[in-house]
Structure formats: structure tokens, C-alpha cells
PDB file of N, CA and C in Angstrom:
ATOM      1  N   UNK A   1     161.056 -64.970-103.377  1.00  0.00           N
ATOM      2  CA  UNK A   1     160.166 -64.927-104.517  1.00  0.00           C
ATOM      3  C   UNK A   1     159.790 -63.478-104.817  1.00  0.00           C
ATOM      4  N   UNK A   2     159.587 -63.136-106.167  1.00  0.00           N
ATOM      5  CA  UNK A   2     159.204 -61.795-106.428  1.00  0.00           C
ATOM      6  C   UNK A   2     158.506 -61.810-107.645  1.00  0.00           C
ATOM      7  N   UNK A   3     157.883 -61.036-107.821  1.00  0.00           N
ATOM      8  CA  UNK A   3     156.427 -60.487-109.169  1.00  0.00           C
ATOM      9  C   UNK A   3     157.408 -59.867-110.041  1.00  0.00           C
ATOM     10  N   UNK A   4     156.985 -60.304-111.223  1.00  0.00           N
ATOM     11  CA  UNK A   4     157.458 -59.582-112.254  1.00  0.00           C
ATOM     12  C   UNK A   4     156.389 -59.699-113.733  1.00  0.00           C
ATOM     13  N   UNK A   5     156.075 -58.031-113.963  1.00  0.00           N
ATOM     14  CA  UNK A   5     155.072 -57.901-114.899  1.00  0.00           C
ATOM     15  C   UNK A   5     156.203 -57.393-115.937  1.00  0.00           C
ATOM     16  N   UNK A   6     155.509 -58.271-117.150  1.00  0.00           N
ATOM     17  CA  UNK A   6     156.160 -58.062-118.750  1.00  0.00           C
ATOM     18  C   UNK A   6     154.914 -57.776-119.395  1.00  0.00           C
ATOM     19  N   UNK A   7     155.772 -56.931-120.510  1.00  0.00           N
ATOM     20  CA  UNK A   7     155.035 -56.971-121.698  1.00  0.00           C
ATOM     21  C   UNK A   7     155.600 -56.618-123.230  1.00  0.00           C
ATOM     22  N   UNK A   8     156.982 -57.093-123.029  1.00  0.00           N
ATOM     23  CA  UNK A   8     157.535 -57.207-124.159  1.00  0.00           C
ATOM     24  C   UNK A   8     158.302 -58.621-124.171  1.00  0.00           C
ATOM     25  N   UNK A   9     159.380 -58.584-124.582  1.00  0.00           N
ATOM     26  CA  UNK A   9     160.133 -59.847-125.031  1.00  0.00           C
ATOM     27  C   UNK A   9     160.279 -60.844-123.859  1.00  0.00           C
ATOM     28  N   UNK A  10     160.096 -60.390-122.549  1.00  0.00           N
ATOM     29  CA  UNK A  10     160.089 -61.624-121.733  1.00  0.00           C
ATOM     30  C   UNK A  10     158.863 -62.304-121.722  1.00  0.00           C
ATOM     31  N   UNK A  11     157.816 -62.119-122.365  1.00  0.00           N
ATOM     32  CA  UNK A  11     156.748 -62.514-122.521  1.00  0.00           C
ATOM     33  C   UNK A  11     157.132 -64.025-124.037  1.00  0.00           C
ATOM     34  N   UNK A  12     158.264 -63.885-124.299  1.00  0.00           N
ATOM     35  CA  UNK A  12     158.544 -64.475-125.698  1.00  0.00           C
ATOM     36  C   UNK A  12     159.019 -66.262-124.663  1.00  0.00           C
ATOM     37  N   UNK A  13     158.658 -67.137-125.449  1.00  0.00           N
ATOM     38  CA  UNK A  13     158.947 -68.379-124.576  1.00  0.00           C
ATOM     39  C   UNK A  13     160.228 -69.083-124.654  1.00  0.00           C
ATOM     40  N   UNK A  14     160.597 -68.645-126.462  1.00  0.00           N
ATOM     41  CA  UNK A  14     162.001 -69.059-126.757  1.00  0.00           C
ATOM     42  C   UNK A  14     163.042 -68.407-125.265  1.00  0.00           C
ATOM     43  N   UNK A  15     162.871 -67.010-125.479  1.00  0.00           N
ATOM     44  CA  UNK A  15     163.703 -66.325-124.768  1.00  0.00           C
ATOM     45  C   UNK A  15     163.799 -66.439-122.966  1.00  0.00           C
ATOM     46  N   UNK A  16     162.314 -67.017-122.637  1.00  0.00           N
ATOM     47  CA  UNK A  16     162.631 -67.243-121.043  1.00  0.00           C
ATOM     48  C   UNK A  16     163.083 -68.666-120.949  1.00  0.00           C
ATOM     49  N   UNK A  17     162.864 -69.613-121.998  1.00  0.00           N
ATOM     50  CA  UNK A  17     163.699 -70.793-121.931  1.00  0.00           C
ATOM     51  C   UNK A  17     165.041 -70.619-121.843  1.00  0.00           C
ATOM     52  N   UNK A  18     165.546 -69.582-122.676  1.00  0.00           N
ATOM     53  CA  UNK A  18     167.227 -69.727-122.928  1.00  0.00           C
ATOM     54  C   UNK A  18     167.209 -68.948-121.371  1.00  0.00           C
ATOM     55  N   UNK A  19     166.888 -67.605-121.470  1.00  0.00           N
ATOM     56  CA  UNK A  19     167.018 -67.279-120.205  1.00  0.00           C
ATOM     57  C   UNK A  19     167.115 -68.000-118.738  1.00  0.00           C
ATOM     58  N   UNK A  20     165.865 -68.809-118.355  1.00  0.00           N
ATOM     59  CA  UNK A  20     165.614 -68.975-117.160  1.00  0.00           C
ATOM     60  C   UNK A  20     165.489 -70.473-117.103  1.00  0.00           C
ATOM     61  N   UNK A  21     165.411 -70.685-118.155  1.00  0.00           N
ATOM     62  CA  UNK A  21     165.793 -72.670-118.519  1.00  0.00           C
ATOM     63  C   UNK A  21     164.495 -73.439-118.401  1.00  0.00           C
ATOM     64  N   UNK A  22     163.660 -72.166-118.359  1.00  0.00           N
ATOM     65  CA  UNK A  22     161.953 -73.194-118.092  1.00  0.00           C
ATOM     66  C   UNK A  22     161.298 -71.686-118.664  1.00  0.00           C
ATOM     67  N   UNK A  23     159.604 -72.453-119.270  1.00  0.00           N
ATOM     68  CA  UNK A  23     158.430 -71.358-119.920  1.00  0.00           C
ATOM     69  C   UNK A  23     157.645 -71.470-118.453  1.00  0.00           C
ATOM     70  N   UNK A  24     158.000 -69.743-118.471  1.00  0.00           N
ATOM     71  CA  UNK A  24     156.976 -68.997-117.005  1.00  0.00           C
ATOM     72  C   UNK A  24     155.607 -69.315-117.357  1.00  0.00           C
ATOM     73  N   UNK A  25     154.987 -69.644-116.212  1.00  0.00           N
ATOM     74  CA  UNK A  25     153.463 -69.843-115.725  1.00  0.00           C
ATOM     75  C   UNK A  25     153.060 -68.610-115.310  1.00  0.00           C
ATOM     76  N   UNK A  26     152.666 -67.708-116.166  1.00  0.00           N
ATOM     77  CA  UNK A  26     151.570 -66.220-115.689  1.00  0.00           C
ATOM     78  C   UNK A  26     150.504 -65.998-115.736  1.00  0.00           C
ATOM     79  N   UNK A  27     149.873 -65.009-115.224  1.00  0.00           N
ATOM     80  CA  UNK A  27     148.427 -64.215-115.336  1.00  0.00           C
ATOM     81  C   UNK A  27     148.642 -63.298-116.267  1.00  0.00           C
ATOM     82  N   UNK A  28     147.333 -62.820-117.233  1.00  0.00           N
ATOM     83  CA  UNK A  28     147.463 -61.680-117.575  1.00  0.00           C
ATOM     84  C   UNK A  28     147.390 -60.367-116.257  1.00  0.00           C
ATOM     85  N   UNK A  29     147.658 -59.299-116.957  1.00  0.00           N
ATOM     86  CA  UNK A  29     147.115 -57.833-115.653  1.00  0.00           C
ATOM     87  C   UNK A  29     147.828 -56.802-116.191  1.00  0.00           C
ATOM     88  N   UNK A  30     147.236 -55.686-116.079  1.00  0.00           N
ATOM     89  CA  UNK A  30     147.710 -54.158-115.894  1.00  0.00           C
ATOM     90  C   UNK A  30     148.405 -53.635-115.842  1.00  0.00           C
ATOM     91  N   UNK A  31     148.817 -52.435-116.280  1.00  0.00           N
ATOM     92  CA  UNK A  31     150.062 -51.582-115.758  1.00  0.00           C
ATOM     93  C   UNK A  31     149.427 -50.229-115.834  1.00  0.00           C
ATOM     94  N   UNK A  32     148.718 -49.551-114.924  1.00  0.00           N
ATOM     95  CA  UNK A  32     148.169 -48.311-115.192  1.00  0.00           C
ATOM     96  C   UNK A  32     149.118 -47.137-115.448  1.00  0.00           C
ATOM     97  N   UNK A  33     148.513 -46.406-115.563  1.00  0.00           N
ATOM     98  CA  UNK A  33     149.817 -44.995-115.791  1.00  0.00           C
ATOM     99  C   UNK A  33     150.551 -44.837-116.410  1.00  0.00           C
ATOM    100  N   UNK A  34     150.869 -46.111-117.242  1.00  0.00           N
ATOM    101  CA  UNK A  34     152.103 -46.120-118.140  1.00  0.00           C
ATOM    102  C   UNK A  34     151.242 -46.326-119.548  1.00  0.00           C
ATOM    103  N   UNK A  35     152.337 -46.145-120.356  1.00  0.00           N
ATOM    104  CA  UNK A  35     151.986 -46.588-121.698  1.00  0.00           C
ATOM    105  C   UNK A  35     152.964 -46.624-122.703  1.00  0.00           C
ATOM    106  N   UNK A  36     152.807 -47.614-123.463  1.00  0.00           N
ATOM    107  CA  UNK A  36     153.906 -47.920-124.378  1.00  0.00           C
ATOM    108  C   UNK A  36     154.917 -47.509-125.280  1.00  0.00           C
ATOM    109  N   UNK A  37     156.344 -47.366-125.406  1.00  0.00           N
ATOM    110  CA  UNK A  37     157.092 -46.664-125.909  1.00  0.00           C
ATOM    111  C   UNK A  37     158.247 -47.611-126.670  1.00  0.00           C
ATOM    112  N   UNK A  38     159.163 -46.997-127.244  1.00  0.00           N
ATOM    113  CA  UNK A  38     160.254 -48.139-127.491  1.00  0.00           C
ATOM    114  C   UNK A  38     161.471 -47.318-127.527  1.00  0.00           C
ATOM    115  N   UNK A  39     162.603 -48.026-126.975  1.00  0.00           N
ATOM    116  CA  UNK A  39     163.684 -47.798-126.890  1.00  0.00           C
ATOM    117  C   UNK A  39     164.925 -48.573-127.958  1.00  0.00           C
ATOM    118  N   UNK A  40     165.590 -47.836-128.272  1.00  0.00           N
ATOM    119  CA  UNK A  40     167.019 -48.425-129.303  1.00  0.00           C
ATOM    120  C   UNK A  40     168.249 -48.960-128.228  1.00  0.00           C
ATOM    121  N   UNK A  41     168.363 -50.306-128.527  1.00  0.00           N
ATOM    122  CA  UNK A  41     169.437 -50.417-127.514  1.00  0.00           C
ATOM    123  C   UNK A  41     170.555 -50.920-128.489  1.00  0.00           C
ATOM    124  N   UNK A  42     171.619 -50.761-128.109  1.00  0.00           N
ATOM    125  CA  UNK A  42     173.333 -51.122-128.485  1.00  0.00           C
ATOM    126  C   UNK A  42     173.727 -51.546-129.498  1.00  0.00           C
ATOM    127  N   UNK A  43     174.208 -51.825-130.531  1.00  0.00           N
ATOM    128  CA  UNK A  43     174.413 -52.709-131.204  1.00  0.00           C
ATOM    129  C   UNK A  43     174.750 -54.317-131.088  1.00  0.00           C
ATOM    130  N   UNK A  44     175.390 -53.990-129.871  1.00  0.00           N
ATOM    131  CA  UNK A  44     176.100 -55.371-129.230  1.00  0.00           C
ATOM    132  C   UNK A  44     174.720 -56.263-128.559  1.00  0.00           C
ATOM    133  N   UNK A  45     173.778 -55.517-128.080  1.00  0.00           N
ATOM    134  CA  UNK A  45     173.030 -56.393-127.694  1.00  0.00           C
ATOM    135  C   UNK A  45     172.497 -57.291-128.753  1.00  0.00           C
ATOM    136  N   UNK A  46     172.127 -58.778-127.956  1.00  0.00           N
ATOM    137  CA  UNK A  46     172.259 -60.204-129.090  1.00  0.00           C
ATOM    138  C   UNK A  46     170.436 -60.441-129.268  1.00  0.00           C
ATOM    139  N   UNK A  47     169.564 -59.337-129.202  1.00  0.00           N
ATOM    140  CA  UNK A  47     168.788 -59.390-129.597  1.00  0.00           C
ATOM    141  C   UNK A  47     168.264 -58.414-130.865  1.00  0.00           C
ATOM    142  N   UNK A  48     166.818 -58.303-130.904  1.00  0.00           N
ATOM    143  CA  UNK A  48     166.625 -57.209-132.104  1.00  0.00           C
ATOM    144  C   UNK A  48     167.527 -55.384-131.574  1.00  0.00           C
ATOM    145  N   UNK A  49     167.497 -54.427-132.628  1.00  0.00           N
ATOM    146  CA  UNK A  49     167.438 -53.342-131.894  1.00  0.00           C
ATOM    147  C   UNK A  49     166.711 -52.367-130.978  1.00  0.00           C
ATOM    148  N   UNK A  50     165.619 -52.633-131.729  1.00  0.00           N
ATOM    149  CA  UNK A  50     164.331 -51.541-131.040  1.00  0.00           C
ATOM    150  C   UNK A  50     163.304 -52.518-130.275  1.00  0.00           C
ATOM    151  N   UNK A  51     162.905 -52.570-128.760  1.00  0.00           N
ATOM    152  CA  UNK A  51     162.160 -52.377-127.535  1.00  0.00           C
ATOM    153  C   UNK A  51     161.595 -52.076-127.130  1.00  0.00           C
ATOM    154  N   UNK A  52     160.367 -53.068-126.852  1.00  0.00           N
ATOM    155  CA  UNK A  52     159.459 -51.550-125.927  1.00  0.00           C
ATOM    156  C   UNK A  52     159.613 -51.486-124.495  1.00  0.00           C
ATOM    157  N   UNK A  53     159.275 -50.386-124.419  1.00  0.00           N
ATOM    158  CA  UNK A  53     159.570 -49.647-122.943  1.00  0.00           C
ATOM    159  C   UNK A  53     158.708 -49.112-121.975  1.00  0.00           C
ATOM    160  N   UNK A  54     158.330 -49.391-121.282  1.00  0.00           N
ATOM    161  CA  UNK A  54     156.996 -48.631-120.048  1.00  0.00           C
ATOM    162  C   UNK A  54     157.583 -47.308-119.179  1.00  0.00           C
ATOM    163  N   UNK A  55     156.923 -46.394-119.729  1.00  0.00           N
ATOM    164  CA  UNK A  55     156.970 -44.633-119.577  1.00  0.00           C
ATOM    165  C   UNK A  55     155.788 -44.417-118.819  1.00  0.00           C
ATOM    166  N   UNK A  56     155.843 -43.808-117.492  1.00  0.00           N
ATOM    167  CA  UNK A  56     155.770 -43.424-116.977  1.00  0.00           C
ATOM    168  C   UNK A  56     155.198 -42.318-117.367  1.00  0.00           C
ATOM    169  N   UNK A  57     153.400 -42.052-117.613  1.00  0.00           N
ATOM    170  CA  UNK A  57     152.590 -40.709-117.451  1.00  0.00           C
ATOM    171  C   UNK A  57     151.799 -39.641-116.548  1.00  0.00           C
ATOM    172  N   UNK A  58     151.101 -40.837-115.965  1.00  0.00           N
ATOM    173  CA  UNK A  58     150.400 -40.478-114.634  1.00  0.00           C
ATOM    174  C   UNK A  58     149.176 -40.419-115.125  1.00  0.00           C
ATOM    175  N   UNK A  59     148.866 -40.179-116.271  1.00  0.00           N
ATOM    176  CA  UNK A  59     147.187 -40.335-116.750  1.00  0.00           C
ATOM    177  C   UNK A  59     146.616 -41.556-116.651  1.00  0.00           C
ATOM    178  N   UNK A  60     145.700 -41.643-115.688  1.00  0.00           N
ATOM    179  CA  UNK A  60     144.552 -42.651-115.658  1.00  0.00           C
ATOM    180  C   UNK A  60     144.197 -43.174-116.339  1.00  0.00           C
ATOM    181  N   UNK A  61     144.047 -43.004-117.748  1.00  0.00           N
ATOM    182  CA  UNK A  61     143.590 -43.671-118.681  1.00  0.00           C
ATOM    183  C   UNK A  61     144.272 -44.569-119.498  1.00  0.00           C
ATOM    184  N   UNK A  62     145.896 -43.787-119.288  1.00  0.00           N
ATOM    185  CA  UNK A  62     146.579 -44.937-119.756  1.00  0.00           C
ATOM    186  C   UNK A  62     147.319 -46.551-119.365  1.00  0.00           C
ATOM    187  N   UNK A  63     147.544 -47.212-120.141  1.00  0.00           N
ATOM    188  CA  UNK A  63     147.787 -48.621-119.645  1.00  0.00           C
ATOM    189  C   UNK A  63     148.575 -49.394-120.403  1.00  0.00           C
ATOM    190  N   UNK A  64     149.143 -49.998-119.861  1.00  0.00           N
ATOM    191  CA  UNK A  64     149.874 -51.513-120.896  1.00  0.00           C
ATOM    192  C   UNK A  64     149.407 -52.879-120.355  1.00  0.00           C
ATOM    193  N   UNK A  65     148.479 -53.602-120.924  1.00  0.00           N
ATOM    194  CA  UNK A  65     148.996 -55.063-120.824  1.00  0.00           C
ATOM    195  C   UNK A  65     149.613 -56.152-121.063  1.00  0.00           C
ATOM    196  N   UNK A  66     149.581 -57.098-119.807  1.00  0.00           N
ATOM    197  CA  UNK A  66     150.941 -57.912-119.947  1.00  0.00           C
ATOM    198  C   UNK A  66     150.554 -59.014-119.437  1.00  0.00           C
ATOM    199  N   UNK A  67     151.916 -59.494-118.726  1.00  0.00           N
ATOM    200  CA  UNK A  67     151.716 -60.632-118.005  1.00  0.00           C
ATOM    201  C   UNK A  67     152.433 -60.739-116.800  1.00  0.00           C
ATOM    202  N   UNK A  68     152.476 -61.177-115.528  1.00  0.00           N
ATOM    203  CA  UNK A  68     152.949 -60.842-114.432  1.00  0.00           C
ATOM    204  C   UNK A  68     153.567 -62.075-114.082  1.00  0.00           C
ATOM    205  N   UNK A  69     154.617 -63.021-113.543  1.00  0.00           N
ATOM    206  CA  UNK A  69     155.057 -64.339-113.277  1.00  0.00           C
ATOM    207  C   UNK A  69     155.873 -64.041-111.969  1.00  0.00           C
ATOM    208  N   UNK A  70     155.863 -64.864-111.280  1.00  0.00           N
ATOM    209  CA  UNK A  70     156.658 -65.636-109.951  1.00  0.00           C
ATOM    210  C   UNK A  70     157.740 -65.964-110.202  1.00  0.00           C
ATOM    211  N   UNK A  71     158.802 -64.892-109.785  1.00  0.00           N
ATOM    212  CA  UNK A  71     160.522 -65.657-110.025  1.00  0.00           C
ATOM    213  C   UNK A  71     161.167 -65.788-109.141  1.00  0.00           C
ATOM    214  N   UNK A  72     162.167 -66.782-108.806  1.00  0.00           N
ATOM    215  CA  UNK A  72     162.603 -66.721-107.639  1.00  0.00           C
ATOM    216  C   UNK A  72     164.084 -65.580-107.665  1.00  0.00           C
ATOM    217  N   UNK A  73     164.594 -65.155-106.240  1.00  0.00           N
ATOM    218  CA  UNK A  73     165.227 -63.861-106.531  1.00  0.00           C
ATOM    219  C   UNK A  73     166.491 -63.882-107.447  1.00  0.00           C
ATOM    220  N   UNK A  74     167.041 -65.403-108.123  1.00  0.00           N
ATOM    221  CA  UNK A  74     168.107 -65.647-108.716  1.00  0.00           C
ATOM    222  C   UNK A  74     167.771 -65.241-110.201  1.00  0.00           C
ATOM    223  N   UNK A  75     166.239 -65.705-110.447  1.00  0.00           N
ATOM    224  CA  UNK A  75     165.601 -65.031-111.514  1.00  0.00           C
ATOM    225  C   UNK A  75     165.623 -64.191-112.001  1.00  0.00           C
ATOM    226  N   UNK A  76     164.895 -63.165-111.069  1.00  0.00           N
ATOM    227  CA  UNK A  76     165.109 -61.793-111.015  1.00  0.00           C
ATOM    228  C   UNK A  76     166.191 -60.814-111.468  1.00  0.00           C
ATOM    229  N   UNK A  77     167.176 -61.892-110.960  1.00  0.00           N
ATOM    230  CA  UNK A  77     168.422 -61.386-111.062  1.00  0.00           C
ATOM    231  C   UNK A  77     169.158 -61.490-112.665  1.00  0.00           C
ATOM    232  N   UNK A  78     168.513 -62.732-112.950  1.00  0.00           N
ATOM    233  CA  UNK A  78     168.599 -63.310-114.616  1.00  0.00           C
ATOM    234  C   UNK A  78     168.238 -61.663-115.435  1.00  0.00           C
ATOM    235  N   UNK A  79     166.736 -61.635-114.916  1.00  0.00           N
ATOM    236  CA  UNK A  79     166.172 -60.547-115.953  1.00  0.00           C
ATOM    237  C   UNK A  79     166.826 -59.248-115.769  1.00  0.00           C
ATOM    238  N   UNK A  80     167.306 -58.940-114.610  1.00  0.00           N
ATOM    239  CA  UNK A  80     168.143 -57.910-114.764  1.00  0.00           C
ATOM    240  C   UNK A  80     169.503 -57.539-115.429  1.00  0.00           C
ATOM    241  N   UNK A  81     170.256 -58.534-115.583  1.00  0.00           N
ATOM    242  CA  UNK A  81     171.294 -59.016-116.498  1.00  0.00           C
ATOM    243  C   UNK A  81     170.612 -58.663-118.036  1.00  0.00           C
ATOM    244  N   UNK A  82     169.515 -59.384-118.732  1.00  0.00           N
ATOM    245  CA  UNK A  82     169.493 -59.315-119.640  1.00  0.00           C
ATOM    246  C   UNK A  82     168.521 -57.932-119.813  1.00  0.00           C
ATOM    247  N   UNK A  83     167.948 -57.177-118.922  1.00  0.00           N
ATOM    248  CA  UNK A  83     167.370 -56.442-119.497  1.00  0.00           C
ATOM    249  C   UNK A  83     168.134 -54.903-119.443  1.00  0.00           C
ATOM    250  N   UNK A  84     169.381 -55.268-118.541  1.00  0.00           N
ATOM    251  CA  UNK A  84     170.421 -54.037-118.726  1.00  0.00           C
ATOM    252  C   UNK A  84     170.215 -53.002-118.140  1.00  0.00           C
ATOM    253  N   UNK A  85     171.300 -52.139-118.596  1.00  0.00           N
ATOM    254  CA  UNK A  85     170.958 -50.781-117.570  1.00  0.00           C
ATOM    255  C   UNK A  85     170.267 -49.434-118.589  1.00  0.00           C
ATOM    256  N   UNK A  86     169.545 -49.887-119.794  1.00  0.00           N
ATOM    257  CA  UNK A  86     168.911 -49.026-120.563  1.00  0.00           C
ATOM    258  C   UNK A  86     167.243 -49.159-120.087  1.00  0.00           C
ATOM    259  N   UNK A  87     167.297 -49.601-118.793  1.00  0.00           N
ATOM    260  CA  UNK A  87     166.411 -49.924-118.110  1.00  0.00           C
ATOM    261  C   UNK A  87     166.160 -49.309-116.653  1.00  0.00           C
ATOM    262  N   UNK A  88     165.009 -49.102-116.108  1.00  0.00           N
ATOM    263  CA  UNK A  88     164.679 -48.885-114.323  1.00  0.00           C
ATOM    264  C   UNK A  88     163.984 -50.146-114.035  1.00  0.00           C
ATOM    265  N   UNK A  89     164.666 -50.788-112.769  1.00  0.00           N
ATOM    266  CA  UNK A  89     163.314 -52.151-111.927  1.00  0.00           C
ATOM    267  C   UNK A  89     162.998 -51.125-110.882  1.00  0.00           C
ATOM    268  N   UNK A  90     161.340 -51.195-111.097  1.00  0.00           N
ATOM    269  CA  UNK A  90     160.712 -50.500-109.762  1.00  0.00           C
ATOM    270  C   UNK A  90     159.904 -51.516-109.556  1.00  0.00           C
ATOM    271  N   UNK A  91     159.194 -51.406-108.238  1.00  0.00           N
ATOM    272  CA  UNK A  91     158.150 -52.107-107.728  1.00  0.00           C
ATOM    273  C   UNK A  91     157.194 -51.014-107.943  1.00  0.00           C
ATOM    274  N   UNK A  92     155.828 -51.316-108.493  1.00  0.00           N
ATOM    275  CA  UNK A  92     154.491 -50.781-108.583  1.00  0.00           C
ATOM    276  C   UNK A  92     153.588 -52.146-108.115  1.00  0.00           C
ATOM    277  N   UNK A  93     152.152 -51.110-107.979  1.00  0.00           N
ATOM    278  CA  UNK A  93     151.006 -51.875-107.832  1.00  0.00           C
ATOM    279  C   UNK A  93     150.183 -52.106-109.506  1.00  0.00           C
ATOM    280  N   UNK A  94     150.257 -53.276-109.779  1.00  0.00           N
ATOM    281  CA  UNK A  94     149.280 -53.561-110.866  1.00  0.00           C
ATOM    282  C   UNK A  94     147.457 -53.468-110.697  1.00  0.00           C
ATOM    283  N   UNK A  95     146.750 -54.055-111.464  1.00  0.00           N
ATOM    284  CA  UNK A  95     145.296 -53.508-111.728  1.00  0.00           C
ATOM    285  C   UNK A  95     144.475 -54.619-110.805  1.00  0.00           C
ATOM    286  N   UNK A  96     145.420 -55.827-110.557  1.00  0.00           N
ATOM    287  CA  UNK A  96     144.637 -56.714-109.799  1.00  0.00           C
ATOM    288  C   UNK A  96     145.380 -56.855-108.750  1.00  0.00           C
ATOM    289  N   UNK A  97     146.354 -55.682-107.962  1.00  0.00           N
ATOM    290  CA  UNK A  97     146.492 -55.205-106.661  1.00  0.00           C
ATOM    291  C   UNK A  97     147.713 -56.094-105.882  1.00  0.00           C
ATOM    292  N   UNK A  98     148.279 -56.653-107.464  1.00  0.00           N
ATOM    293  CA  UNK A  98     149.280 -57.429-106.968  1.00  0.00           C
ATOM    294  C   UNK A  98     150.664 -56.712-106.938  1.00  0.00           C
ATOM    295  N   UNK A  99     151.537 -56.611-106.285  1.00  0.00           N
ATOM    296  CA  UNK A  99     152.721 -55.645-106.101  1.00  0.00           C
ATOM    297  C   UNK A  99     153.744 -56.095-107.096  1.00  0.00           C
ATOM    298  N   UNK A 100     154.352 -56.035-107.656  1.00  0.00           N
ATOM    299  CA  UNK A 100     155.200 -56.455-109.125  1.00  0.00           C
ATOM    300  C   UNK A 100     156.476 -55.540-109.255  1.00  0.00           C
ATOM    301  N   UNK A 101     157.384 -55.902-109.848  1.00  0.00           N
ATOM    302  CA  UNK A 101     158.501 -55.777-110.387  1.00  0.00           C
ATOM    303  C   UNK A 101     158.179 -55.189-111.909  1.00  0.00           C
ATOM    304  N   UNK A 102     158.839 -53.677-112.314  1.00  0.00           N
ATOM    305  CA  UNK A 102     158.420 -53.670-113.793  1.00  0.00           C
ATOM    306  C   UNK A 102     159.743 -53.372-114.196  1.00  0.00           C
ATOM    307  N   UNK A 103     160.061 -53.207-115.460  1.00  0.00           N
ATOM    308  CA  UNK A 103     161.570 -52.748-115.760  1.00  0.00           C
ATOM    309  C   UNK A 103     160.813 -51.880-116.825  1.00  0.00           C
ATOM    310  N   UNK A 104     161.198 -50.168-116.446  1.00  0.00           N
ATOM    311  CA  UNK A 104     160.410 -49.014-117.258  1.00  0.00           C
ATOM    312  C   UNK A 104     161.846 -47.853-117.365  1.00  0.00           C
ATOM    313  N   UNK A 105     161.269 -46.714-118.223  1.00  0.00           N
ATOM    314  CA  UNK A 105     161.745 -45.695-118.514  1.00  0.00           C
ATOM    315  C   UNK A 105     162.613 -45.699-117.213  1.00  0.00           C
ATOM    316  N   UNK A 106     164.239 -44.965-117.274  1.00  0.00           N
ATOM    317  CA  UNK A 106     165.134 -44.254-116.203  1.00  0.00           C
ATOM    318  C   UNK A 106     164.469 -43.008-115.952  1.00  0.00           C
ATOM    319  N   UNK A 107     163.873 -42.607-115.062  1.00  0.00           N
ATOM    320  CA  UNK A 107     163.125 -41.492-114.496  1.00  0.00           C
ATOM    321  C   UNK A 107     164.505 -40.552-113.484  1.00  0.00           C
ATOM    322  N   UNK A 108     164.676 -39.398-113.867  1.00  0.00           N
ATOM    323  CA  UNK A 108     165.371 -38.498-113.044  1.00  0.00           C
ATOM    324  C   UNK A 108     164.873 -37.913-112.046  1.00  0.00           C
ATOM    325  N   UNK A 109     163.658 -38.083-111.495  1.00  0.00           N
ATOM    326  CA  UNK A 109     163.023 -37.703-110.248  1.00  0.00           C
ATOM    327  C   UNK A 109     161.611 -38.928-110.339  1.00  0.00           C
ATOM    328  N   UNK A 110     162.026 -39.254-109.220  1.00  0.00           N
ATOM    329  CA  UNK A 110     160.642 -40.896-109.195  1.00  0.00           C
ATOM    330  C   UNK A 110     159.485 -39.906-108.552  1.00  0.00           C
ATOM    331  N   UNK A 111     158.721 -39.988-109.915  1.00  0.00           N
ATOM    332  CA  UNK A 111     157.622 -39.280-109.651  1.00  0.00           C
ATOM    333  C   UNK A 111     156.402 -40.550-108.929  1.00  0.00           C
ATOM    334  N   UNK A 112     156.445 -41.813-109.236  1.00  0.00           N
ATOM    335  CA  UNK A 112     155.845 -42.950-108.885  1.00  0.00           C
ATOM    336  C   UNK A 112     155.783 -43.313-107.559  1.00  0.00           C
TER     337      UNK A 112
END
């Protein structure tokens, strides 16, 4: 089993149905340090073009909220498939101290 905090399109219910074949049961919660951005992905990808993306600041003040869900690791594995390699999965700590899975900015030195 593993945490995984969203706050873009996996948060969408159509899409974790097709995805994961069932609508995730989450909490809201936090993402400190980061804050919201968007990324252009592919043409080929079979969704919209433009994404948002969690960037990596380090300022305290900033934040994204979301929603955090319980997947099992085949899951996981789902969202990594669809969320590609215009993507980073790190593990962070969220605001209610729960350890999570995020998929954010490709960072060239993990400042996190």
C-alpha cells in the first residue's frame, strides 16, 4: 500500500475510474513548499495539453491543496504509466504528517 497526494487530474473521477476501475476514497491535505505550475505535455498524450505541476520552492508560505488516497502498489504503478516521464514520483511529508507519494517538477539536484 502507498499514499498518493493529487491535485490535478487524478483528482477527476471519470479519469480514476478508467484508470484504476474504481472512484478513490480520500482526505483533503497539504503540500507545503510547493506551489502550482503547469506543464505542456505531447501531443500524443490522450488527454488535454496543458497540466498542472508541483514545483518545488522551499518557501514556507507556499502550498498546494489536494487530496491524498491509498493505492495499492499495482496502482501506483497505474499512475505512473499515465502520469509519464514529464513527471518526478517523490515521497514527501504532507501538512497532516502523512508520508505520500507526489508526482512534481524533474529536479536536477533533489533539493527536498
Amino acid at each position: 500500500m502507498a499514499f498518493l497526494f493529487t491535485y490535478g487530474s487524478l483528482q477527476n473521477i471519470k479519469i480514476q475510474k478508467e484508470l484504476f476501475g474504481r472512484k478513490l476514497e480520500g482526505k483533503k491535505d497539504i503540500l507545503k513548499k510547493y506551489r502550482l505550475g503547469t506543464i505542456k505535455i505531447p501531443e500524443n498524450h490522450p488527454q488535454a495539453k496543458t497540466y498542472f505541476i508541483a514545483i518545488y520552492t522551499g518557501d514556507k508560505y507556499d502550498q498546494i491543496a489536494g487530496s491524498v488516497y491509498e493505492l495499492q502498489d499495482f496502482e501506483l504503478a497505474l499512475a505512473d504509466e499515465y502520469e509519464g516521464s514529464s513527471y518526478e514520483r517523490k515521497i514527501i511529508t504532507l501538512a497532516s504528517n502523512t508520508k505520500a507519494n507526489i508526482y512534481c517538477e524533474i529536479q536536477k539536484n533533489n533539493i527536498d
